[in-house]
Protein backbone atom coordinates (compact mmCIF):
# COMPACT_ATOMS: atom_id res chain seq x y z
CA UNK A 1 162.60 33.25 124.00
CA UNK A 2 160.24 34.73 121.74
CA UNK A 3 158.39 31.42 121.36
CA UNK A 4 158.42 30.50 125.17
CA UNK A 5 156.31 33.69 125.45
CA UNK A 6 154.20 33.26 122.62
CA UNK A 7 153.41 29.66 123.49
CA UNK A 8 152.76 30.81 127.09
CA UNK A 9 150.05 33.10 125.78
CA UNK A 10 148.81 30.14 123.45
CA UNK A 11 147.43 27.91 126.13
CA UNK A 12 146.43 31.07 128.47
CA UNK A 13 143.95 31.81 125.78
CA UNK A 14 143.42 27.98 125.41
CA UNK A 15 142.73 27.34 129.13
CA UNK A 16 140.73 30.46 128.84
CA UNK A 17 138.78 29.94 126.00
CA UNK A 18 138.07 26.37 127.87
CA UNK A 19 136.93 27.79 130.64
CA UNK A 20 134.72 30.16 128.89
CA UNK A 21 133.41 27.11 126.78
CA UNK A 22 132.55 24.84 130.32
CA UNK A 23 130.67 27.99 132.10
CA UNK A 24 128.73 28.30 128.81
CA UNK A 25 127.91 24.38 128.81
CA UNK A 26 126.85 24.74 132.20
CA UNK A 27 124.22 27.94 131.36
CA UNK A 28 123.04 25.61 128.22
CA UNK A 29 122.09 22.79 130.83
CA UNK A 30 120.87 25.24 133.01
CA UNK A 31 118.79 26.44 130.51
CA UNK A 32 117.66 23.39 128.72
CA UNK A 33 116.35 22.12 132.47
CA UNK A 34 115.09 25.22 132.97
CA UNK A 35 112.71 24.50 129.94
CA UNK A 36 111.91 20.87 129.99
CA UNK A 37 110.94 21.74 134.03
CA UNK A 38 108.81 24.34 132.46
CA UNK A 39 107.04 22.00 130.02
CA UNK A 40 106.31 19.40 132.80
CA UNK A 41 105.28 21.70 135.17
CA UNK A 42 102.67 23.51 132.66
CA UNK A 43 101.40 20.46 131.19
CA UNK A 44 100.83 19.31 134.98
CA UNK A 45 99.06 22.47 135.95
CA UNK A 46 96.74 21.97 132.87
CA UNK A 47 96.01 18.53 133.66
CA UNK A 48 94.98 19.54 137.46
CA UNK A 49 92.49 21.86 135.34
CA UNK A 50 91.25 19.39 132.58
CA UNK A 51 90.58 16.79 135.99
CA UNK A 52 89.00 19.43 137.75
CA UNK A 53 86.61 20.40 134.91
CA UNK A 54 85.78 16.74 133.96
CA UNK A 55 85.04 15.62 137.47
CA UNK A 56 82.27 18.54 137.60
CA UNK A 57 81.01 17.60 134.59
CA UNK A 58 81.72 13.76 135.24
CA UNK A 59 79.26 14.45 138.69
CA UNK A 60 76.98 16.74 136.80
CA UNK A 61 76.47 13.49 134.45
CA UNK A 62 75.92 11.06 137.01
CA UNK A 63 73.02 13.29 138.56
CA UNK A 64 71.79 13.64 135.25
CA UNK A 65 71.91 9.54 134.72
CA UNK A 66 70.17 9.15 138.25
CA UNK A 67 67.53 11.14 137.50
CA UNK A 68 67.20 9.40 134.18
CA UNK A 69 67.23 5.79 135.80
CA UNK A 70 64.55 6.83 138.54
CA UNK A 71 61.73 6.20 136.59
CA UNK A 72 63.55 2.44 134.97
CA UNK A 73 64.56 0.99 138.50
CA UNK A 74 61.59 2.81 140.59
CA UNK A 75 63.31 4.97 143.05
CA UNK A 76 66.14 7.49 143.90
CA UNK A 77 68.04 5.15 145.99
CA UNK A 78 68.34 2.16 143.87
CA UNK A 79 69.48 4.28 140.98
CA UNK A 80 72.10 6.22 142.70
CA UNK A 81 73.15 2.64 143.89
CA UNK A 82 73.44 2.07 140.20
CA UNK A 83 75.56 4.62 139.17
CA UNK A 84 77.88 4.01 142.27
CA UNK A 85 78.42 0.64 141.23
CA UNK A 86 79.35 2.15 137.85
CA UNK A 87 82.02 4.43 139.47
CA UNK A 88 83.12 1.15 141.50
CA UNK A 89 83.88 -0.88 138.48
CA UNK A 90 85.04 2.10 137.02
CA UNK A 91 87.83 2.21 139.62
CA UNK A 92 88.07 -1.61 139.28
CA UNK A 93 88.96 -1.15 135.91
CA UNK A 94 91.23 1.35 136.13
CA UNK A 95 93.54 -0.39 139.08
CA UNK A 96 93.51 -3.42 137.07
CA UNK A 97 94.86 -2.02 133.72
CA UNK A 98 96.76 1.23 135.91
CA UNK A 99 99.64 0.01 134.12
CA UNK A 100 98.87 0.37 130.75
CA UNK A 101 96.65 3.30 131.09
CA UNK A 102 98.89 5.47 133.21
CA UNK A 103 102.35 4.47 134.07
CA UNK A 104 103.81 3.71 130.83
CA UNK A 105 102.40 6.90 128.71
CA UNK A 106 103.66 8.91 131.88
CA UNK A 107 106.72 7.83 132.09
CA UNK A 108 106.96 7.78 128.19
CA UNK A 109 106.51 11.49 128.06
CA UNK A 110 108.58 12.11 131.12
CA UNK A 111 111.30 10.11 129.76
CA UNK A 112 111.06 11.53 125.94
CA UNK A 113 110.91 15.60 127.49
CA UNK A 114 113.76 14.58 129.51
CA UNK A 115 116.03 12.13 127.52
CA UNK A 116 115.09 13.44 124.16
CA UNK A 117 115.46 9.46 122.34
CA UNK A 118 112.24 7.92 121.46
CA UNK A 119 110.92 5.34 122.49
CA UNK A 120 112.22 1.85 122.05
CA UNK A 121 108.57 0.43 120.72
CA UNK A 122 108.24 2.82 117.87
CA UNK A 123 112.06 2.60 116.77
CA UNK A 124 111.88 -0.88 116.64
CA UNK A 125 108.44 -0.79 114.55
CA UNK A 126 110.35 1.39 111.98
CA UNK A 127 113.41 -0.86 111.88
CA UNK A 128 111.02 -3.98 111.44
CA UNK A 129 109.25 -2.06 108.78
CA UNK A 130 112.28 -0.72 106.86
CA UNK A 131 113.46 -4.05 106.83
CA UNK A 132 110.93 -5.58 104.56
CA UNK A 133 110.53 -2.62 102.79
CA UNK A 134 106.64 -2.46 103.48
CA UNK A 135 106.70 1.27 105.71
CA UNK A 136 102.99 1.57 104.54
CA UNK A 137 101.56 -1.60 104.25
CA UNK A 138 99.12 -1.66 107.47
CA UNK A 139 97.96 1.57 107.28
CA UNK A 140 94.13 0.42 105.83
């Protein structure tokens, strides 16, 4: 009888002692999302700051290159028409190469600060390196 007891009292503190260990697997996820959410969300509020500061001085710079091409192209008009054709192929540029300029490094950090693995580009660069044994060679 003695060991029906004790045995009883076993997996209560087993069952227990699980329990305990899910809740405090949950408050780790918790937690860890908690964080990463933080990290996204700060690095997005200082990237609304760093766009807002370089678009003042990015217009502050294209009055200053107006003014500068006034005298070359002989008026106000055709040089501000320069410089908008400069922010047109600017945009050109950027829609045509979005992909490889802002998709892929975004979701590259989004998926490394949430999936923790590295990417697959630089993993298989170090396998393809280890293999032939030259880990250095291109750095020059």
């Amino acid at each position: 009888m003695f060991s029906n007891d004790h045995n009883v009292e076993i997996i209560a503190r087993l069952i227990s002692n699980l329990k305990r260990y899910g809740e405090l697997r949950l408050k780790g996820m918790q937690l860890d999302v908690v964080s990463k959410l933080a990290l996204v969300l700060t690095l997005l509020v200082v990237a609304v700051v760093l766009i807002g500061v370089a678009s003042i001085v990015v217009l502050l710079l294209s009055f200053a290159l107006v003014f500068a091409l006034v005298p070359i192209v002989g008026g106000a008009v055709v040089a501000c028409c320069v410089v908008a054709c400069l922010f047109i192929l600017l945009g050109v540029l950027l829609v045509a190469f979005r992909k490889s300029l802002l998709i892929n490094p975004i979701a590259r950090f989004l998926s490394s600060v949430f999936i923790g693995d590295a990417p697959e580009d630089e993993e298989q660069d170090e396998s393809s390196n280890a293999k032939d044994g030259s880990i250095y060679q291109n750095n020059f």
